[in-house]
Structures are given as structure tokens and as C-alpha cells.
Protein backbone atom coordinates (compact mmCIF):
# COMPACT_ATOMS: atom_id res chain seq x y z
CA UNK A 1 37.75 1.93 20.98
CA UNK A 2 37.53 3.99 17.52
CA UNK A 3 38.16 7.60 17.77
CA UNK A 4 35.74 9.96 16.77
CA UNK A 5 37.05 10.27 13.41
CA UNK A 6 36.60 6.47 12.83
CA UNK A 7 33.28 6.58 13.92
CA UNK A 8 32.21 9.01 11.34
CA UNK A 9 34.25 7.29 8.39
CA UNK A 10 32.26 4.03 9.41
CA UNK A 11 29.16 5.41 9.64
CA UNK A 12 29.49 7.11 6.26
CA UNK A 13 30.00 3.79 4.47
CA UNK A 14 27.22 2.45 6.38
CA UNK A 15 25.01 5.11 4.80
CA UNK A 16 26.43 4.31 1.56
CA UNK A 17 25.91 0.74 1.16
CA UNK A 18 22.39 0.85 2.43
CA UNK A 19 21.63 4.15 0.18
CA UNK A 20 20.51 6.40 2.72
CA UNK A 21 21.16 9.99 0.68
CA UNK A 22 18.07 8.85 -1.56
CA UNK A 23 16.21 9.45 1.35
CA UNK A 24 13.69 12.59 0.95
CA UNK A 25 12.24 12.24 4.29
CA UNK A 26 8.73 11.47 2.78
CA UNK A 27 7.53 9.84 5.92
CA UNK A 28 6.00 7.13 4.18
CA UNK A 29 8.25 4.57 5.76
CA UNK A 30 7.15 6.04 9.47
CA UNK A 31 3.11 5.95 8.27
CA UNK A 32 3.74 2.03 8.13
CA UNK A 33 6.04 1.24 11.23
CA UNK A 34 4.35 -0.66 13.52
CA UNK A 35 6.37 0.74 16.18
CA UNK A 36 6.38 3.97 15.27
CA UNK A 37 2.29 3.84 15.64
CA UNK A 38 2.52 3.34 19.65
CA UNK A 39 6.00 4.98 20.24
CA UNK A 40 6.51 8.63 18.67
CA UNK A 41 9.76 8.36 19.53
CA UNK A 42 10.65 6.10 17.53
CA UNK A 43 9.74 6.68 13.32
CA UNK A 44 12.33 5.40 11.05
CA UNK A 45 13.01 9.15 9.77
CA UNK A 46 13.64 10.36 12.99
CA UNK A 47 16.83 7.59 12.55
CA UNK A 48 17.43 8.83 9.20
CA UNK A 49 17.98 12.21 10.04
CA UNK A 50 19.85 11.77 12.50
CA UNK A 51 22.28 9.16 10.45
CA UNK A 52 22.32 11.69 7.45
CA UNK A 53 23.88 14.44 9.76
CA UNK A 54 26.36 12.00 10.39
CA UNK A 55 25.75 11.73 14.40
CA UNK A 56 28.22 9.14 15.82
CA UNK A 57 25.92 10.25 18.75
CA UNK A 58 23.32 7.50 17.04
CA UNK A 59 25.19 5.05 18.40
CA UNK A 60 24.47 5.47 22.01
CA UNK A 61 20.99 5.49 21.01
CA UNK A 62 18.66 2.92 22.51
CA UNK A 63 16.25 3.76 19.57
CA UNK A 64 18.27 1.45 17.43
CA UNK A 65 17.38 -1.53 19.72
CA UNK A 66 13.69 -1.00 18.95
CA UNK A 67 13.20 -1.84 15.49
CA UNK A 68 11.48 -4.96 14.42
CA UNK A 69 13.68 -5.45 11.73
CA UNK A 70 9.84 -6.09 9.85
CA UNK A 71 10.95 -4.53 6.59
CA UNK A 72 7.70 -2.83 6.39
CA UNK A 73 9.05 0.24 4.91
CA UNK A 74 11.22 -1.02 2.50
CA UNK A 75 8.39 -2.28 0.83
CA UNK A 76 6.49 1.08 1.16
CA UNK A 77 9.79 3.10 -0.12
CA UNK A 78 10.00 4.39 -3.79
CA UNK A 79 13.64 5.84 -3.49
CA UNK A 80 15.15 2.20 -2.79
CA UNK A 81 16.44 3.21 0.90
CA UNK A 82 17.30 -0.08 3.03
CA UNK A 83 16.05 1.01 6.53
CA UNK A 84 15.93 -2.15 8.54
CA UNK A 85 19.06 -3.11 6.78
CA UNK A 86 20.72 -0.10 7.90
CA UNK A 87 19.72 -0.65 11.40
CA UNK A 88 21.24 -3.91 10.85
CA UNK A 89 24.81 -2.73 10.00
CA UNK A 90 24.30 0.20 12.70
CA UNK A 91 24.05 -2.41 15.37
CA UNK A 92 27.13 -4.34 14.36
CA UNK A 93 28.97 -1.02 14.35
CA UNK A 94 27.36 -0.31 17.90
CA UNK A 95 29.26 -3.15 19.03
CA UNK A 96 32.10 -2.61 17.16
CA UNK A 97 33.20 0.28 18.48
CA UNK A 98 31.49 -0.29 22.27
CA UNK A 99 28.23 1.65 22.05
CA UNK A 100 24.89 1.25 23.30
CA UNK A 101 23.88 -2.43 23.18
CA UNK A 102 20.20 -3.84 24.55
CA UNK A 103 20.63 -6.92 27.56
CA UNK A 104 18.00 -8.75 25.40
CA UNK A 105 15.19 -10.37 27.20
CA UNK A 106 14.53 -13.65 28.77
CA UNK A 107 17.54 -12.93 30.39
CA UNK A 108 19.44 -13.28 27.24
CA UNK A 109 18.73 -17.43 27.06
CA UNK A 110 18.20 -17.97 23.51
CA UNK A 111 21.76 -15.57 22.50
CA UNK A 112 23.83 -17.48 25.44
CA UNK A 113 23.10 -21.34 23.49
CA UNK A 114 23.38 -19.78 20.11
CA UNK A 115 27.04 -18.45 21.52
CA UNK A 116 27.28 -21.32 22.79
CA UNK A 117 26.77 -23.45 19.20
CA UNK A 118 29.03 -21.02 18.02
CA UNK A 119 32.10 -23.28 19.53
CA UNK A 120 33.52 -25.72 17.23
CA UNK A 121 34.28 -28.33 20.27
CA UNK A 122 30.97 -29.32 21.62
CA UNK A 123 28.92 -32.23 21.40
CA UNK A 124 25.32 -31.82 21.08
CA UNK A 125 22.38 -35.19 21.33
CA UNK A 126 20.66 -33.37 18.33
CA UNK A 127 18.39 -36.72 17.99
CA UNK A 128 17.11 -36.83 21.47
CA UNK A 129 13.60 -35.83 20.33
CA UNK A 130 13.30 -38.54 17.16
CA UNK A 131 10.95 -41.11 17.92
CA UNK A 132 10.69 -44.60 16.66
CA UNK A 133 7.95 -43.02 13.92
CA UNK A 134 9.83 -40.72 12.54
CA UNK A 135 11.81 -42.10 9.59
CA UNK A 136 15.37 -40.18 9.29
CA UNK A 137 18.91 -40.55 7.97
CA UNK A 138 22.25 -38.69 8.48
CA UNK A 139 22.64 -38.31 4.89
CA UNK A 140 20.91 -38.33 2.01
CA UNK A 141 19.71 -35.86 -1.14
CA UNK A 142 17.36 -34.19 1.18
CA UNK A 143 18.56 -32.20 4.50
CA UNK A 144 15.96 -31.38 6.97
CA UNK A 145 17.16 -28.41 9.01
CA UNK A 146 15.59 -28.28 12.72
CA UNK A 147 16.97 -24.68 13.94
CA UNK A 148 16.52 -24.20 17.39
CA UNK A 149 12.62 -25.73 17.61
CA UNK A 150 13.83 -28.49 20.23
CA UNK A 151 14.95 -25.84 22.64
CA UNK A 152 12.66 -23.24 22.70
CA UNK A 153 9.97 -25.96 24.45
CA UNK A 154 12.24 -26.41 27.02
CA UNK A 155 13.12 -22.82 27.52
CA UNK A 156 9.27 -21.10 27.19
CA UNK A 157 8.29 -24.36 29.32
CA UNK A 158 5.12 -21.73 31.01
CA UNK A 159 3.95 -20.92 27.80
CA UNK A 160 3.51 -24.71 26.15
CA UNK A 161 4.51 -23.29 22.76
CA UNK A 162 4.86 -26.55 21.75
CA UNK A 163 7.65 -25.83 18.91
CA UNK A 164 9.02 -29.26 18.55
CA UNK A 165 5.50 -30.69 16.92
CA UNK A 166 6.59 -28.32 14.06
CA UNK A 167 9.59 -30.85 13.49
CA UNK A 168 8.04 -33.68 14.29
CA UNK A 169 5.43 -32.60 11.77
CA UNK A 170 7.65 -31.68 8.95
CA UNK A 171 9.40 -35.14 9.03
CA UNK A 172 5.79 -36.81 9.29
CA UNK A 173 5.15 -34.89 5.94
CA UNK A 174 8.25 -35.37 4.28
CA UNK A 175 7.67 -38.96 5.45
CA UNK A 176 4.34 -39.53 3.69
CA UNK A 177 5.63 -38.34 0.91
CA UNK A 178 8.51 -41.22 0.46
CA UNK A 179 11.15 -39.01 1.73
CA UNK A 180 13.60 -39.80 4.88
CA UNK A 181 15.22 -36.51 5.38
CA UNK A 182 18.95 -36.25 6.50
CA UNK A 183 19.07 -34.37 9.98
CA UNK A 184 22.81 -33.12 11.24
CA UNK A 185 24.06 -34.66 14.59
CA UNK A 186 25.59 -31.16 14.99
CA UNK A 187 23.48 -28.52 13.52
CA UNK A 188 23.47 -25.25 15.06
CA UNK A 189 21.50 -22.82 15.27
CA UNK A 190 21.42 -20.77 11.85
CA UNK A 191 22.57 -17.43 14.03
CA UNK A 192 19.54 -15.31 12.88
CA UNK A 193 18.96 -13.19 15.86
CA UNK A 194 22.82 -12.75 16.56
CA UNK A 195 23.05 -11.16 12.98
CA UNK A 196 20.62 -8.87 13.30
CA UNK A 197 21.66 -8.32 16.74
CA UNK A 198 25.10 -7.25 15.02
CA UNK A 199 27.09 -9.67 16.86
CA UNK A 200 28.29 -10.50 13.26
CA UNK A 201 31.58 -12.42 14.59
CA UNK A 202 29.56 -15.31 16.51
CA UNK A 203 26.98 -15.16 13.89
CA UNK A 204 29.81 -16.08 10.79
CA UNK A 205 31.12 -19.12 13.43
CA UNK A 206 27.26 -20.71 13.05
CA UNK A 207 27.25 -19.95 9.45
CA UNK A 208 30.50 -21.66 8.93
CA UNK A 209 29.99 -24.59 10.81
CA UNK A 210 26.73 -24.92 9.65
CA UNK A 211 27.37 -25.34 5.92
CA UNK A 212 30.77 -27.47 6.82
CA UNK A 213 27.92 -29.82 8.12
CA UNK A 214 25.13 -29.45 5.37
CA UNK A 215 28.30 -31.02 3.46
CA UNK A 216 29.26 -34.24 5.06
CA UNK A 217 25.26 -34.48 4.48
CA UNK A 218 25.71 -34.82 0.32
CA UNK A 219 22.05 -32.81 0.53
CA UNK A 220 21.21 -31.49 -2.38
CA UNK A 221 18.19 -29.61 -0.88
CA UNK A 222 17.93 -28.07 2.23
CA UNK A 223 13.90 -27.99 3.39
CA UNK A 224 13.52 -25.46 6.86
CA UNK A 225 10.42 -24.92 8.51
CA UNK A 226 11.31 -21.89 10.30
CA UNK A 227 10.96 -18.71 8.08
CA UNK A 228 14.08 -17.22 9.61
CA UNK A 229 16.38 -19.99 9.34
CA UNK A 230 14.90 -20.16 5.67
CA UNK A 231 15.94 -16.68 5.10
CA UNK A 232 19.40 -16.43 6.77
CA UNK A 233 20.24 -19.64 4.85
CA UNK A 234 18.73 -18.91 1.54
CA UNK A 235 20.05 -15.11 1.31
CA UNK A 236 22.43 -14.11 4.29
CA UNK A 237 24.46 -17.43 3.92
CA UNK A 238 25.92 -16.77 0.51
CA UNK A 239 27.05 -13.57 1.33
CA UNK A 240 29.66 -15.20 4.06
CA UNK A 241 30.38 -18.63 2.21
CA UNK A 242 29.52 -17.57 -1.25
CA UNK A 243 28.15 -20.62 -3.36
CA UNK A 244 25.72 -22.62 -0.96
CA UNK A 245 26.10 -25.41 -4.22
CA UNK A 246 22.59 -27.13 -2.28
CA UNK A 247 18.90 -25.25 -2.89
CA UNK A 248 17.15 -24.16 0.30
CA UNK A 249 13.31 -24.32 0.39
CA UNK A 250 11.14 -24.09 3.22
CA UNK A 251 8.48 -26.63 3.83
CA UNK A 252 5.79 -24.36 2.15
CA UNK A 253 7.22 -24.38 -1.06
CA UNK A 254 8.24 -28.26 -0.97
CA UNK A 255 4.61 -28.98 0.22
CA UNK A 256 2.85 -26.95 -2.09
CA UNK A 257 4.72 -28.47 -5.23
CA UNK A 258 3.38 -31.66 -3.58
CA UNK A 259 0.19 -31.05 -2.79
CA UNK A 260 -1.08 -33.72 -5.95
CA UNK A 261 0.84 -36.29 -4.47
CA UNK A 262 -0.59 -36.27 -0.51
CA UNK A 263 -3.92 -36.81 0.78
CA UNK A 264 -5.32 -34.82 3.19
CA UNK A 265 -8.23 -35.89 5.04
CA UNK A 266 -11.30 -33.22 5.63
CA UNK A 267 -11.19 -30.60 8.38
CA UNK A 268 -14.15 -27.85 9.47
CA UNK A 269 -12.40 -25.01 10.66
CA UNK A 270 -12.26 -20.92 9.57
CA UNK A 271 -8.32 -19.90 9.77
CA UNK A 272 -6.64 -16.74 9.24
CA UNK A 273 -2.72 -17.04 8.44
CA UNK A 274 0.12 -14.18 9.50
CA UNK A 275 2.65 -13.24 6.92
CA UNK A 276 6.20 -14.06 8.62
CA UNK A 277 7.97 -11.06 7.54
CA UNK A 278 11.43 -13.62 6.92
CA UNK A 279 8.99 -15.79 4.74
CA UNK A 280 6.94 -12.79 3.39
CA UNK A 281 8.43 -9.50 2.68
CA UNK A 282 11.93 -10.77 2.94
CA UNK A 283 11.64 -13.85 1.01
CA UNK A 284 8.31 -13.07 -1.71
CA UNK A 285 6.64 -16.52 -0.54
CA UNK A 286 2.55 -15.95 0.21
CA UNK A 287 0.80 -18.14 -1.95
CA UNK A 288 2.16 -21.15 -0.92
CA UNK A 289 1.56 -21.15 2.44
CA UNK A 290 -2.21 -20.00 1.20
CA UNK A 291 -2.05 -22.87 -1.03
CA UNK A 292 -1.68 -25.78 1.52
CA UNK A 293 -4.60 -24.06 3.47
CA UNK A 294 -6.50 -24.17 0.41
CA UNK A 295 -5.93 -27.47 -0.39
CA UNK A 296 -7.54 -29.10 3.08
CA UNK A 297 -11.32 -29.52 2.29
CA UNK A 298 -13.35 -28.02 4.92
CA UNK A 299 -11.04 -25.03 5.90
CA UNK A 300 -12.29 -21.63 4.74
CA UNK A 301 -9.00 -19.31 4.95
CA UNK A 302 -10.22 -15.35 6.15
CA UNK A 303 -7.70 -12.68 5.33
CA UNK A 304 -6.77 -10.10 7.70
CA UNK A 305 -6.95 -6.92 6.70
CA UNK A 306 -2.91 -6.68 7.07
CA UNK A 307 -1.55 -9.19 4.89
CA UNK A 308 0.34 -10.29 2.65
CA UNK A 309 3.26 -7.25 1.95
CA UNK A 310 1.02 -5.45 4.26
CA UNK A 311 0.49 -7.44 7.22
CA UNK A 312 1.88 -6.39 10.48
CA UNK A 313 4.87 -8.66 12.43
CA UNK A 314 4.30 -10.50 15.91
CA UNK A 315 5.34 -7.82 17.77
CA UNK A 316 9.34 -8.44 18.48
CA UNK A 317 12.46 -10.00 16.71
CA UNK A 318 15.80 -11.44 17.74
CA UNK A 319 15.13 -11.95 21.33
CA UNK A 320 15.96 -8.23 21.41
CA UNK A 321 12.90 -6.63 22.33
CA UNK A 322 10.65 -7.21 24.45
CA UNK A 323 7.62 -5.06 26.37
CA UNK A 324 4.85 -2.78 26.38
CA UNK A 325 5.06 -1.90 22.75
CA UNK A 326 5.31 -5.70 20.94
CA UNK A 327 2.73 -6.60 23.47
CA UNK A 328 0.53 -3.63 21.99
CA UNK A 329 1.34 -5.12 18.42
CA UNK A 330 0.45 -8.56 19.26
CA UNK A 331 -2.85 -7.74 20.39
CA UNK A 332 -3.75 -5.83 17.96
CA UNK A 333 -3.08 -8.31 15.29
CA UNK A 334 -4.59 -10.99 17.37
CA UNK A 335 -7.54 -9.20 17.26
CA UNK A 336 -7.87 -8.53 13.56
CA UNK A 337 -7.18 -11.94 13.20
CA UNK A 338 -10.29 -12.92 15.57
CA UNK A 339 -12.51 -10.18 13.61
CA UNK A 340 -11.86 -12.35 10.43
CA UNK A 341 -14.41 -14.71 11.80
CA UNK A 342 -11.28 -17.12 12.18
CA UNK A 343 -10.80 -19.80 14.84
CA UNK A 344 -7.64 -20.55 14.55
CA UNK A 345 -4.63 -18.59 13.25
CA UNK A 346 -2.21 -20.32 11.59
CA UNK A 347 1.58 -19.12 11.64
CA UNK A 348 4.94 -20.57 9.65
CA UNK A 349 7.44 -19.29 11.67
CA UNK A 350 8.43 -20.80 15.63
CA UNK A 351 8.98 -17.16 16.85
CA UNK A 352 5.07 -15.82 16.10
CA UNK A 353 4.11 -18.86 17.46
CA UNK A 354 5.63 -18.12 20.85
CA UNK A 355 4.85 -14.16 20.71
CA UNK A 356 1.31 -14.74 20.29
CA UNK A 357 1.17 -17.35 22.75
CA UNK A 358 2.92 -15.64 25.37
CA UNK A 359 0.11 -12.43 24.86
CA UNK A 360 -2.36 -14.82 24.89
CA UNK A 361 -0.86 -15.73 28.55
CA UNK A 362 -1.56 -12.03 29.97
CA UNK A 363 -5.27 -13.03 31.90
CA UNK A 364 -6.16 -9.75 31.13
CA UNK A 365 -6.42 -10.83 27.45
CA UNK A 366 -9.91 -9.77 26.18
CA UNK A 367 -11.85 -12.05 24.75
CA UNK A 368 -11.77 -10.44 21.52
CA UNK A 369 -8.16 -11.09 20.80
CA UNK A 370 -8.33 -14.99 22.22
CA UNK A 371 -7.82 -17.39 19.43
CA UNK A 372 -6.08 -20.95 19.37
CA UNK A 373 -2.09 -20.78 17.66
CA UNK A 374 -1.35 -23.04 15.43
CA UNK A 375 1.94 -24.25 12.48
CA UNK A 376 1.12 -24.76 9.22
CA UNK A 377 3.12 -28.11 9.51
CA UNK A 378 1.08 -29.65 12.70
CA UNK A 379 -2.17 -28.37 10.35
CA UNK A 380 -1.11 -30.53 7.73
CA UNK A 381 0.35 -33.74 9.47
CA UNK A 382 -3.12 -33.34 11.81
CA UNK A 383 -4.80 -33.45 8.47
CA UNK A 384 -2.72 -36.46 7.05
CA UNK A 385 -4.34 -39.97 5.72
């Protein structure tokens, strides 16, 4: 355990690195929170007053548990102050020093395999799921990397989130277009939610496996289709291992610098599309996603009135939270997303897949907020010549 004068040095340099003195306590940040809008006792000032009194007491605070990590109000903030990552580094200094950590939901399933991966001696059947269709190699210029997608089926079996179509449908794609990705007989799971659950030491075991892996590959390019491995690869990565020396692109991008050389066959359908906030605000990609959609003749794409650098998360992230409040968000947004006129919603990211679905469980769903769930990679290989 730190003493109490340890605490304080570390909390200082937290507030350094993520620039917390430029903070005037505008309150724009908490205008945009989505939790903050159900839960007034929880605004991201309220955090950042307490952190710039230096309160080791923050620590023990269960309000750290509840943020969605969205990055909502670093886009909103003018003073350059890095709130969700700041509640990043706070939780990994939580645990450091044996504070106040969340039992995350679902029993804590999807953290247990993930601490699981983190071991360097098991052996995993990572091809288990690869039919005779699906065209694959073990290495090759191009790296397809799965994330956790085969597991979460298994796992959510109630809610039929039906995850592992999303990888099934990305090799399809890549497929079509000439291309027989390399998949990893040992990939692990890119440790996402562990980082941002500041369980930093398992999360650098993934990381380093993982790229010792994406080696023996010879990839070149790393395609995801899940916007948080894409992120955690792409920009948390090189800040462990330094030089990824391969480019990582999630299927969006790849697709939509493809889009002349596939044909996609004619579907009727009105669609609205949610802005993960790893692919979004974290990562700058919404036109491509908007660009396949485009593309497919017959689907008319309706905008929510949240999107884009504005649109509002599903509801939870990490496996950390999970309750009244995300189930608040998640209606809410599924509702907007109905009041586009939109039948379908389509999603590029596993996790809002499953949120949504598992709101759209609750029978006392009004109809209002009822609308079919659907990946932008099953919308395309449906769509597929």
C-alpha cells in the first residue's frame, strides 16, 4: 500500500500529464455527458474539482467507475483538458495503490478470458468457427484480426447477438475482393476493456503477445472490424511496443477505398448508423462507414440528430458498467434512431451491437425504441454479388 504522501505525488502527475490545471470549470464538458444527464452525481467537473484539490479521497470513489470513457467532452473542451483520459490513469492508480475498484458485470466473464489470454502458455482452437467458405491463411501481407467476436456469442447466448457473422462477414468481403486474410492461431484479445479498466499490467501481457504474433504473420496490414480493437491497436499499441512497423485499418476504411472494385447488389431499406465513439471521436473515421451505406442502391441513410462528434455512446464500456443509467442511454438513442424514419440501425462496433440488443430484450421496450441491429459488415456481405 502507498502512504498518503505517495498517493498525492501520484495523483499530481496524473493531473499533469492529462492537463487538468487548464481546467476553468466551464461546465461545458458536464452539458454533454451522457451520464451526467440522468445521474447529478456524477458531471465530469464534479471529478475535476475534486482531483484539482488533490483528494487522494477520489480514489475510493465509485464515481470513477461510472464514466463511459465516450470522450464526449474532450471534443466539447476548448482548454485541451483530457477527461476520460484522466479517468483512465485514475483507475490504474485505483488499483495501484488498492482503492475502490467496480466487480464489473456479467459476473466479470469477458475480464476473466481476457486474463486468461493474458498467459503466454495456453493453447487456444482460434479456427474453430472457419468454415469450408471462408478462404484464409496463417500468413500473408494482410492480417485479419478477430478480437473477441467468437466468444461473446457463446457468452450473451440469451441475447442472439450474433457477433461472429461480423467475422464471417469481413472475410466474405475481403474474400470477394481477391484477398485471403492471415488469421493468428493465437490471437488474443487486444485488452481494451482491461486498459481502461486500469488493470494496465494484464493489459501490456495481451499487447505484447499480440504483436509477437502479428509478426510470425509477415502482415503488412492489419484490417479489424471491431472499433475498439481498431483503436487500442492503431493508437494505444505504440505507446507500449513503440513502432507497430504494419498499418492498422479497420474494415471501413479498407472497404470504402474499395468500393469501385465490389458489386453490391440492390437493397430497399431506410438505416440510421451510430458513431462508435473508438471509431468516431477517438479515431476521426465517419465518412467511411457513411460511404459503404451510400454506396448500396436502395438504402436511404437517416441521420440521428446525435451524430457524428455529437452522437451519444451505447450506454456502457469495458464490461464495467452496467444498469439503470446505460439502460436509460440506450433507449434513448434507440429511439432517436427509430424517429429517423429508420428500420434498421446499423452499428461498427461488437459491443453496441450487444448493448442495444440486450435493451431491446427488456419486454417492457416501447414500441417506439424497437428497431432491428445490424453490422456494417453482415450489411455488406448480405448485399454481395
Amino acid at each position: 500500500m502507498k502512504t498518503e504522501e505517495e498517493r498525492k505525488e501520484a495523483l499530481l502527475g496524473v493531473l499533469r500529464k492529462r492537463q487538468i490545471y487548464n481546467c476553468v470549470e466551464c461546465g461545458k464538458c458536464s452539458s454533454v455527458c451522457p451520464i451526467g444527464q440522468i445521474n447529478e452525481s456524477f458531471y465530469p467537473r464534479i471529478i475535476m474539482r475534486k482531483a484539482l484539490h488533490e483528494n487522494p479521497d477520489l480514489m475510493d470513489d465509485g464515481l470513477l467507475w461510472s464514466c463511459l470513457n465516450c470522450g464526449r467532452c474532450d471534443e466539447i473542451c476548448d482548454l485541451d483538458v483530457h477527461f476520460y483520459e484522466l479517468i483512465q490513469d485514475l483507475r490504474a492508480e485505483c488499483r495501484n495503490w488498492g482503492g475502490y475498484a467496480i466487480y464489473p458485470p456479467h459476473n466479470g466473464g469477458p475480464h476473466a478470458w481476457m486474463k486468461m489470454m493474458a498467459s503466454s502458455g495456453i493453447n487456444q482452437n482460434r479456427f474453430d468457427w472457419i468454415n469450408s467458405d471462408l478462404k484464409i491463411q496463417t500468413t500473408g501481407d494482410v492480417l485479419y484480426f478477430v478480437g473477441c467476436l467468437p466468444y461473446y456469442d457463446n457468452f450473451f447466448e440469451k441475447l442472439k447477438p450474433d457477433t461472429l457473422s461480423i467475422a464471417t462477414s469481413t472475410i466474405k468481403i475481403l474474400n470477394k475482393l481477391g484477398i485471403e486474410p492471415a488469421i493468428m492461431k493465437n490471437e488474443r484479445c487486444c485488452g481494451h476493456d482491461l486498459l481502461w479498466g486500469g488493470d494496465v499490467e494484464e493489459y501490456q501481457k495481451l499487447a505484447q503477445i499480440n504483436m509477437e504474433e502479428i509478426k510470425k504473420t509477415k502482415a503488412k496490414k492489419v484490417i479489424t472490424s471491431c472499433a475498439e480493437c481498431y483503436h487500442t491497436l492503431k493508437t494505444e499499441y505504440p505507446k507500449i511496443v513503440g513502432n507497430l512497423e504494419v498499418e492498422v485499418v479497420h474494415i471501413s476504411e479498407f472497404l470504402s477505398e474499395n468500393l469501385a472494385n465490389i458489386k453490391l447488389k440492390k437493397l430497399d431499406k431506410n438505416v440510421s448508423f451510430q458513431d462508435p465513439c473508438r471509431l468516431g471521436r477517438l479515431s476521426g473515421i465517419y465518412d467511411e462507414p457513411r460511404n459503404i451505406i451510400k454506396a448500396i442502391d436502395g438504402v436511404e441513410l437517416h441521420e440521428m440528430q446525435g451524430n457524428r462528434a455529437s452522437g451519444v455512446c451505447c450506454g456502457t464500456s469495458g464490461w464495467l458498467s452496467c444498469g439503470t443509467y446505460s439502460k436509460q442511454i440506450q433507449t434513448a438513442r434507440l429511439k432517436e434512431a427509430k424517429a429517423t424514419g429508420a428500420d434498421l440501425l446499423i452499428t461498427s462496433c461488437p459491443k453496441c451491437q450487444i448493448h442495444f440488443k440486450c435493451a431491446l430484450s427488456d419486454r417492457k421496450m416501447e414500441e417506439d425504441s424497437i428497431i432491428e441491429i445490424q453490422d456494417l459488415t453482415t450489411l455488406v456481405s448480405r448485399c454481395l454479388t
